[in-house]
PDB file of N, CA and C in Angstrom:
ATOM      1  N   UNK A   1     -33.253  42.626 -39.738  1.00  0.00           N
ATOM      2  CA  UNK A   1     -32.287  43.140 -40.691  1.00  0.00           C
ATOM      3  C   UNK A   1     -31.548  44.314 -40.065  1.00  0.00           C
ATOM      4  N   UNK A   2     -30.348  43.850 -39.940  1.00  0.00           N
ATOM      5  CA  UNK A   2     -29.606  45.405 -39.555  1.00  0.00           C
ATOM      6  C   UNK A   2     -29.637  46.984 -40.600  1.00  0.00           C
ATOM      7  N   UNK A   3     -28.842  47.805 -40.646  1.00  0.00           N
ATOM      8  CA  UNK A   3     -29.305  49.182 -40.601  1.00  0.00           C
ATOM      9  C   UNK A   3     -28.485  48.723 -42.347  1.00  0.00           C
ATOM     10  N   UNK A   4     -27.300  48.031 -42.320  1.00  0.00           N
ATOM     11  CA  UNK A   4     -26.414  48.203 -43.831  1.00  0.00           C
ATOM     12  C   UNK A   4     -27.316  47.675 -44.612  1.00  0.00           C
ATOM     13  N   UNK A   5     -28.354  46.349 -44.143  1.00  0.00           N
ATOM     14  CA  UNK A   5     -29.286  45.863 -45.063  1.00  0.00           C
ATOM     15  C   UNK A   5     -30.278  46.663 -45.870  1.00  0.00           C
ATOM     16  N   UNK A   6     -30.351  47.437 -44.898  1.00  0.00           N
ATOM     17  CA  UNK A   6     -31.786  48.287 -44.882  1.00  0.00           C
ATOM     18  C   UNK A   6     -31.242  49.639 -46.275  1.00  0.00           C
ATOM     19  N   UNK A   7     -30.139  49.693 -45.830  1.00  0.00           N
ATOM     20  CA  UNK A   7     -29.492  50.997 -46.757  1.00  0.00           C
ATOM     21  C   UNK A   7     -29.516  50.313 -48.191  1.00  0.00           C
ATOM     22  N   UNK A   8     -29.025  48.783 -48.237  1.00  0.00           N
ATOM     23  CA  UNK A   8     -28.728  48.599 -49.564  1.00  0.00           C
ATOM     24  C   UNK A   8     -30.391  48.703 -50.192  1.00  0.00           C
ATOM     25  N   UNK A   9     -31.090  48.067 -49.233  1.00  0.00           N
ATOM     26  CA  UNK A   9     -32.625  47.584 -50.492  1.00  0.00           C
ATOM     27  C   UNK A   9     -32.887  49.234 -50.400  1.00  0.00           C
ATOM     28  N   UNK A  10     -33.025  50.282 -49.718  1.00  0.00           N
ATOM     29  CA  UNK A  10     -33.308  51.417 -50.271  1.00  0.00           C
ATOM     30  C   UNK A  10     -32.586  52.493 -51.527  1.00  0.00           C
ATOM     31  N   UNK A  11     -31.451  51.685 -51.522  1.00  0.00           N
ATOM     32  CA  UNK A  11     -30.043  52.119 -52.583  1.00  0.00           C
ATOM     33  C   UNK A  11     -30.997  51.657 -54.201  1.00  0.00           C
ATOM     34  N   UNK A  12     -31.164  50.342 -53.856  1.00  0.00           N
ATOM     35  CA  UNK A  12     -31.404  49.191 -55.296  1.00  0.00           C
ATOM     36  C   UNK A  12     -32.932  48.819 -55.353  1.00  0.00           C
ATOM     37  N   UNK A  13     -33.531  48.913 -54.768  1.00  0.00           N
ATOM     38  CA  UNK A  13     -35.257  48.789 -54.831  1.00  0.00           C
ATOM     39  C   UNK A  13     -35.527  49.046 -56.149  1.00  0.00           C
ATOM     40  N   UNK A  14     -35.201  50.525 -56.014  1.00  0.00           N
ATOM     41  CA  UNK A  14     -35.869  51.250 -57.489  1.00  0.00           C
ATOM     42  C   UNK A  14     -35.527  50.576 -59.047  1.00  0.00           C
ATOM     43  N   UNK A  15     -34.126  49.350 -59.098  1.00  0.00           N
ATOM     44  CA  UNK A  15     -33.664  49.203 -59.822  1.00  0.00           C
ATOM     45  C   UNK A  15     -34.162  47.736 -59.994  1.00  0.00           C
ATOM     46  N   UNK A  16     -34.561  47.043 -58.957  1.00  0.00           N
ATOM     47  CA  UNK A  16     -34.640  45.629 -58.949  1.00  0.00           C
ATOM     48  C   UNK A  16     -35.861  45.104 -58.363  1.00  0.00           C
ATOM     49  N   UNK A  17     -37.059  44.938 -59.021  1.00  0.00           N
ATOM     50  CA  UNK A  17     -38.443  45.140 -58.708  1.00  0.00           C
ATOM     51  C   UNK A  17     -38.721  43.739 -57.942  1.00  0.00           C
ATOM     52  N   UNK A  18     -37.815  42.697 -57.875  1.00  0.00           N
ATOM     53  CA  UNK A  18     -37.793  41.883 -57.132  1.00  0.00           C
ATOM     54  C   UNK A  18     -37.545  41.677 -55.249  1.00  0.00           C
ATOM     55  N   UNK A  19     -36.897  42.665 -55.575  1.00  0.00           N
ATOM     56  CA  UNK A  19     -36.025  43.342 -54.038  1.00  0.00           C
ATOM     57  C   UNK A  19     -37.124  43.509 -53.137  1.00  0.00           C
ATOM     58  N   UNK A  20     -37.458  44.589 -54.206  1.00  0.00           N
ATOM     59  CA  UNK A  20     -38.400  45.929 -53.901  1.00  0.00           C
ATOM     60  C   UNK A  20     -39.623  44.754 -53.345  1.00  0.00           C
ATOM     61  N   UNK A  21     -40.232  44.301 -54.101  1.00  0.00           N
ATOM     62  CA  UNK A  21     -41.591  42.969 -53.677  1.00  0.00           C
ATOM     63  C   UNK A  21     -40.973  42.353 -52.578  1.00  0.00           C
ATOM     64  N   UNK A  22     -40.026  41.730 -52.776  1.00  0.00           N
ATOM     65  CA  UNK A  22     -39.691  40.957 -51.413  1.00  0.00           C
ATOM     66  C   UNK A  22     -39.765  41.570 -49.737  1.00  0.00           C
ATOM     67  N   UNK A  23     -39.269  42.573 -50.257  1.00  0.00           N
ATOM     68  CA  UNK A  23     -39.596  43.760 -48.702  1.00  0.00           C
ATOM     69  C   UNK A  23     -40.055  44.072 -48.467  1.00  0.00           C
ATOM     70  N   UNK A  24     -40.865  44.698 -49.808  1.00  0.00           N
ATOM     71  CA  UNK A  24     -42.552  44.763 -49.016  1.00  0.00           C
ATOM     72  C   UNK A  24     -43.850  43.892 -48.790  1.00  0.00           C
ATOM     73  N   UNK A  25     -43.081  42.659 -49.180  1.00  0.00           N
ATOM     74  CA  UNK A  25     -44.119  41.310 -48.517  1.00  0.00           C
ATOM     75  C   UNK A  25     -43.330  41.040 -47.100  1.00  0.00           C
ATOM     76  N   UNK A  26     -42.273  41.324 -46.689  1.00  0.00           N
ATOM     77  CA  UNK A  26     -41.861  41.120 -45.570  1.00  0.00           C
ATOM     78  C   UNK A  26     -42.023  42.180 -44.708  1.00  0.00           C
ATOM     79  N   UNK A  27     -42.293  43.182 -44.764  1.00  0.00           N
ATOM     80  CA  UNK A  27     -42.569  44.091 -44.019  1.00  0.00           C
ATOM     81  C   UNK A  27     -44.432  43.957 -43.740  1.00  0.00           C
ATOM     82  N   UNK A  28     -44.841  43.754 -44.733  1.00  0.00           N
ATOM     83  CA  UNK A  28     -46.571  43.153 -44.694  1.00  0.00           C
ATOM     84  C   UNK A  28     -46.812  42.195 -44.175  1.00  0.00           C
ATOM     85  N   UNK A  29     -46.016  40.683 -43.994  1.00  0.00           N
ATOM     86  CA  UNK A  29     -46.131  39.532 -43.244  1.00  0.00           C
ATOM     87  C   UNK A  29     -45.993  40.024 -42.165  1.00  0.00           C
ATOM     88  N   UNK A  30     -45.243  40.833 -41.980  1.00  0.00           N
ATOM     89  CA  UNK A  30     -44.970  41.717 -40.115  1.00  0.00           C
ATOM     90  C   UNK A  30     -46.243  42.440 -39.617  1.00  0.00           C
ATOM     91  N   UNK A  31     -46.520  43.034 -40.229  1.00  0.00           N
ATOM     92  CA  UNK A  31     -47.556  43.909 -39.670  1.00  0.00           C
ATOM     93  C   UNK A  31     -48.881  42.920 -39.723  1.00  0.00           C
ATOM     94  N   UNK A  32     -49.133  41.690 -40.849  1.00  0.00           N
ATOM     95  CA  UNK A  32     -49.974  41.183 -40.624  1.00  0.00           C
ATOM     96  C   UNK A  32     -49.771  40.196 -39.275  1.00  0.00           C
ATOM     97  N   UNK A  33     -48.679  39.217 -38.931  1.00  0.00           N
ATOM     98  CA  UNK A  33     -48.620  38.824 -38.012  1.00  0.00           C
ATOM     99  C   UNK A  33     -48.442  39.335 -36.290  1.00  0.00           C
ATOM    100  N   UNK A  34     -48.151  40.977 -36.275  1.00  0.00           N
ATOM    101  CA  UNK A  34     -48.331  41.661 -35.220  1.00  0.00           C
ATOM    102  C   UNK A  34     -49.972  41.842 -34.679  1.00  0.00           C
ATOM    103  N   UNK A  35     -50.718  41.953 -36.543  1.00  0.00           N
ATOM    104  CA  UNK A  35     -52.137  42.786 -35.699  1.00  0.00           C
ATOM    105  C   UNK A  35     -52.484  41.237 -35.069  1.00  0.00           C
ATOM    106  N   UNK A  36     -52.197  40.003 -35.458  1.00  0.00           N
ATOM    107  CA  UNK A  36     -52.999  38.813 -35.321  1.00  0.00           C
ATOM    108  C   UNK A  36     -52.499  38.069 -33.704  1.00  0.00           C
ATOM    109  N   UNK A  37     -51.241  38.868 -33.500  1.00  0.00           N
ATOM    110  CA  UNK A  37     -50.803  38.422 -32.312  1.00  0.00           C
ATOM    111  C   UNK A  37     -51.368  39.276 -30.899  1.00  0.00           C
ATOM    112  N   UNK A  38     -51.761  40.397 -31.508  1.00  0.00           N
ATOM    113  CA  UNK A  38     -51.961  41.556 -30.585  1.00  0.00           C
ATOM    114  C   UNK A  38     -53.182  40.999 -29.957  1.00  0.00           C
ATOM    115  N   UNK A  39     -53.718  39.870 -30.382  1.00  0.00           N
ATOM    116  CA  UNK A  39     -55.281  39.978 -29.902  1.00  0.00           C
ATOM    117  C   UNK A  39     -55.063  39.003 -29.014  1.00  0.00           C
ATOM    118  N   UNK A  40     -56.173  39.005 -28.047  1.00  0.00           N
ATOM    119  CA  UNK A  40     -56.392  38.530 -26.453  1.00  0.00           C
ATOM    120  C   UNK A  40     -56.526  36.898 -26.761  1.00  0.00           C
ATOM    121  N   UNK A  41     -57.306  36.425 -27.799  1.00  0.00           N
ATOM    122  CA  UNK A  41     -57.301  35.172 -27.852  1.00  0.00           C
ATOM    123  C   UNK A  41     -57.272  34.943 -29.538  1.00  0.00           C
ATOM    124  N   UNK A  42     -56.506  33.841 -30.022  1.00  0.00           N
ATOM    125  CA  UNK A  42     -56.724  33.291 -31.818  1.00  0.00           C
ATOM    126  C   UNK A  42     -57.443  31.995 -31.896  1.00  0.00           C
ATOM    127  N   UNK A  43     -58.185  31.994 -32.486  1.00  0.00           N
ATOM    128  CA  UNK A  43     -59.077  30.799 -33.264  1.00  0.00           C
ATOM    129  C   UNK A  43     -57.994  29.867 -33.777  1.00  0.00           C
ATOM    130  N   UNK A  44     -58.338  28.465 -33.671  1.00  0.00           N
ATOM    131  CA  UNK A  44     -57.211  27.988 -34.343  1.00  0.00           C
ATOM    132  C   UNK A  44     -56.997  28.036 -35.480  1.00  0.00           C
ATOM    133  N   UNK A  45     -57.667  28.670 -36.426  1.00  0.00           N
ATOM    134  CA  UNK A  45     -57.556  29.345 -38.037  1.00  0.00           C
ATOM    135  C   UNK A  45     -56.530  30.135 -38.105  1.00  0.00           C
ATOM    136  N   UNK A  46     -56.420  31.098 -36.711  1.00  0.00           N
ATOM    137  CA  UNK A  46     -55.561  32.360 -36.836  1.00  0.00           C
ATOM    138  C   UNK A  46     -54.327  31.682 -36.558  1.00  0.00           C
ATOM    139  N   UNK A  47     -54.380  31.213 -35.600  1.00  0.00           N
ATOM    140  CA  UNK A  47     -53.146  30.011 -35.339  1.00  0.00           C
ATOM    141  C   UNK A  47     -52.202  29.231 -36.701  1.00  0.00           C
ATOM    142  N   UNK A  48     -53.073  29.048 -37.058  1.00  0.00           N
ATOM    143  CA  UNK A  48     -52.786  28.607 -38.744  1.00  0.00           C
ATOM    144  C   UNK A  48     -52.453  29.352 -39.059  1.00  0.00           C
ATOM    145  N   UNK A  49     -53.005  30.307 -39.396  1.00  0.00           N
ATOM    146  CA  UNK A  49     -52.971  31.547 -40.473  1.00  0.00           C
ATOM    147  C   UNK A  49     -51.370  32.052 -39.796  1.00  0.00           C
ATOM    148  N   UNK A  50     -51.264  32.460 -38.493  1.00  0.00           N
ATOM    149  CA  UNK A  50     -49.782  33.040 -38.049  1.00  0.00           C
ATOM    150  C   UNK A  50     -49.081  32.378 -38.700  1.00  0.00           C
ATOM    151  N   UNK A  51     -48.916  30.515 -38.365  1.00  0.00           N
ATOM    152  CA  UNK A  51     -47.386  29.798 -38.736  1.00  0.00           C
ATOM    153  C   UNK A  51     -47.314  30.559 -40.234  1.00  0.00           C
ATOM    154  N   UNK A  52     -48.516  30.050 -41.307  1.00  0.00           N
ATOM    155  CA  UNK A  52     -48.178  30.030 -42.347  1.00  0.00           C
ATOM    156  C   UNK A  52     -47.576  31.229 -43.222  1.00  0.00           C
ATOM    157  N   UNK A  53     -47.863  32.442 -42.186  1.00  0.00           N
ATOM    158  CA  UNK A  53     -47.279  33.939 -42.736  1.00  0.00           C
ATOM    159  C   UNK A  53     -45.899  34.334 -42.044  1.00  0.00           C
ATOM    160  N   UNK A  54     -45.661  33.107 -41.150  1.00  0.00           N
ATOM    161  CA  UNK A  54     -44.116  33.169 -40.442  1.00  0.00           C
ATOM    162  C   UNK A  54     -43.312  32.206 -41.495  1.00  0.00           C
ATOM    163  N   UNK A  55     -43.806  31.333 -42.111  1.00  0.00           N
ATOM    164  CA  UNK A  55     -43.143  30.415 -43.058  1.00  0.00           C
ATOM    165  C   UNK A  55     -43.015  31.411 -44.428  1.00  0.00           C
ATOM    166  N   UNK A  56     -43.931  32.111 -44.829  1.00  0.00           N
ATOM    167  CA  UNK A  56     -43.755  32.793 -46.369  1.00  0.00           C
ATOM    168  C   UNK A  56     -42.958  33.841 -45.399  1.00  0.00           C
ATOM    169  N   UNK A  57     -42.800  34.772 -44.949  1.00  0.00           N
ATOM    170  CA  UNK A  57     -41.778  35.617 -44.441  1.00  0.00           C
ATOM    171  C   UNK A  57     -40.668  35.039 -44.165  1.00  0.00           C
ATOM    172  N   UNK A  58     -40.099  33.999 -43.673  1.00  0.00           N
ATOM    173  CA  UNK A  58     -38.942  33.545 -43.624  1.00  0.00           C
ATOM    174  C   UNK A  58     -38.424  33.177 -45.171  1.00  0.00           C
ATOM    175  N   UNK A  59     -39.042  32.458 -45.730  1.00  0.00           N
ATOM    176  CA  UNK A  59     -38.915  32.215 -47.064  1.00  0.00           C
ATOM    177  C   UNK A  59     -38.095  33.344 -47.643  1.00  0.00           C
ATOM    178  N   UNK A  60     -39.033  34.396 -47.423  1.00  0.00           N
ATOM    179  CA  UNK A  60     -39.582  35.935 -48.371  1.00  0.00           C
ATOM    180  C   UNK A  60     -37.735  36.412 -47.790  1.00  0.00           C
ATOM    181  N   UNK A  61     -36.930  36.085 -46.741  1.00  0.00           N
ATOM    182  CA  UNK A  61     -36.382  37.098 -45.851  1.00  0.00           C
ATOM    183  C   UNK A  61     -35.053  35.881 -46.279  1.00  0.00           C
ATOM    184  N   UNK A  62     -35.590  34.933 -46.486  1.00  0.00           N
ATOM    185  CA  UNK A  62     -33.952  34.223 -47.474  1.00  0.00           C
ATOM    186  C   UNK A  62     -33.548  34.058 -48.538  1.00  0.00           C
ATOM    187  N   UNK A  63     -34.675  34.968 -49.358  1.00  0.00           N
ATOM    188  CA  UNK A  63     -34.173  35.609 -50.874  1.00  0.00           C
ATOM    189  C   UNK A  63     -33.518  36.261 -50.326  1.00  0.00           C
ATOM    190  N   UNK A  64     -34.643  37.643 -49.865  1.00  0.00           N
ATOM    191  CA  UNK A  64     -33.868  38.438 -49.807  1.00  0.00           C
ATOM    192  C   UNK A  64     -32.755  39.120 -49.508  1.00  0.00           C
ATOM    193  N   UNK A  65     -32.368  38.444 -48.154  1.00  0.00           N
ATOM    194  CA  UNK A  65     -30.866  37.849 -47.864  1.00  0.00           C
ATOM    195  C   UNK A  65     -30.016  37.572 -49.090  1.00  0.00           C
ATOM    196  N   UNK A  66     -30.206  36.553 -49.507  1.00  0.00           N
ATOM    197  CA  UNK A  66     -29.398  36.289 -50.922  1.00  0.00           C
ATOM    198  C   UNK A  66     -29.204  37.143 -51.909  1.00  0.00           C
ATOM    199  N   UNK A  67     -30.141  37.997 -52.554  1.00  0.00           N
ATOM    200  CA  UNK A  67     -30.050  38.978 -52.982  1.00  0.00           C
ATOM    201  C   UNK A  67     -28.956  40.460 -52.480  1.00  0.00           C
ATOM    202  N   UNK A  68     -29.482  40.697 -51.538  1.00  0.00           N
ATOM    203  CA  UNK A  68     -28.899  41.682 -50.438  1.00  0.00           C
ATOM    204  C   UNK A  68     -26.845  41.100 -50.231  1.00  0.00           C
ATOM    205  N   UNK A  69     -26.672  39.513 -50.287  1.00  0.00           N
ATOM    206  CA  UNK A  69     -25.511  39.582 -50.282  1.00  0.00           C
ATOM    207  C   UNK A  69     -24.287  39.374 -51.797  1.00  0.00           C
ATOM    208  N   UNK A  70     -25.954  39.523 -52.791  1.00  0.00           N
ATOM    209  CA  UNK A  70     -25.430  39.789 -54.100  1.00  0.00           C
ATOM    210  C   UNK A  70     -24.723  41.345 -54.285  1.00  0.00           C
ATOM    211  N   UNK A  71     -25.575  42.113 -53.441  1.00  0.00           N
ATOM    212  CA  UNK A  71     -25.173  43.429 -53.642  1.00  0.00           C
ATOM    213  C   UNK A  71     -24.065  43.486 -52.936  1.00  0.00           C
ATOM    214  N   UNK A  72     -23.907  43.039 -51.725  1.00  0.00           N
ATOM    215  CA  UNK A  72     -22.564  43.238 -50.898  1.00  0.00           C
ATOM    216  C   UNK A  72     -21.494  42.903 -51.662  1.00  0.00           C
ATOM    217  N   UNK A  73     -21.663  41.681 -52.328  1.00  0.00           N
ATOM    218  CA  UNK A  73     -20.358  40.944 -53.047  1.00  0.00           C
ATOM    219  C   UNK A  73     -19.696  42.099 -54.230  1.00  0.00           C
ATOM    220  N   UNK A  74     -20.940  43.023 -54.521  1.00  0.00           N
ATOM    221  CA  UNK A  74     -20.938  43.555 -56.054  1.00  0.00           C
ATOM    222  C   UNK A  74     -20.240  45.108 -55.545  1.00  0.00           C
ATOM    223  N   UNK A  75     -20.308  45.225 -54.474  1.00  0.00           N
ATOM    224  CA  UNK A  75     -19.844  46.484 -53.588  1.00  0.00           C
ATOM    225  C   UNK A  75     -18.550  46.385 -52.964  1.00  0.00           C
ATOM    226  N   UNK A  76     -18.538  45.032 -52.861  1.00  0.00           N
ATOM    227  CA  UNK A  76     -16.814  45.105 -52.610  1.00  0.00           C
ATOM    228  C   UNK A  76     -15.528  45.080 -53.127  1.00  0.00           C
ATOM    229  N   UNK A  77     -16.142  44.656 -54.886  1.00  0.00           N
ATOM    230  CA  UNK A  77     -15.095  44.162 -55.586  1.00  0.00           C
ATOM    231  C   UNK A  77     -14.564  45.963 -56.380  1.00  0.00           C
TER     232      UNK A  77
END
């Protein structure tokens, strides 16, 4: 997410509790899929476990996209 994205969900978070969840499951799918990558070898569970928290974060990151270009639209008019 670039820096204008980042400004709007900190602008509207407080207002839109949907936003607000979405970013911070995407910011949590991150940090969960960093600690799981960081390690020397994954079980094929963890293997699993990565795709399936790269699939709900992408998901999670094309609301929020959509959302995010609700606000743009609503900012320009």
């Amino acid at each position: 997410m670039n820096q204008h994205d980042l400004e709007l969900i900190a602008k509207h978070k407080a207002a839109d509790a949907e936003l607000e969840g979405l970013y911070e499951d995407h910011v949590a799918f991150g940090k969960l899929i960093e600690k799981l990558e960081s390690k020397p070898y994954l079980s094929p569970a963890e293997q699993t476990e990565i795709k399936e928290l790269k699939k709900k974060k992408l998901a999670g990151k094309t609301r929020l996209l959509a959302l995010l270009d609700n606000y743009r639209k609503a900012e320009a008019n």
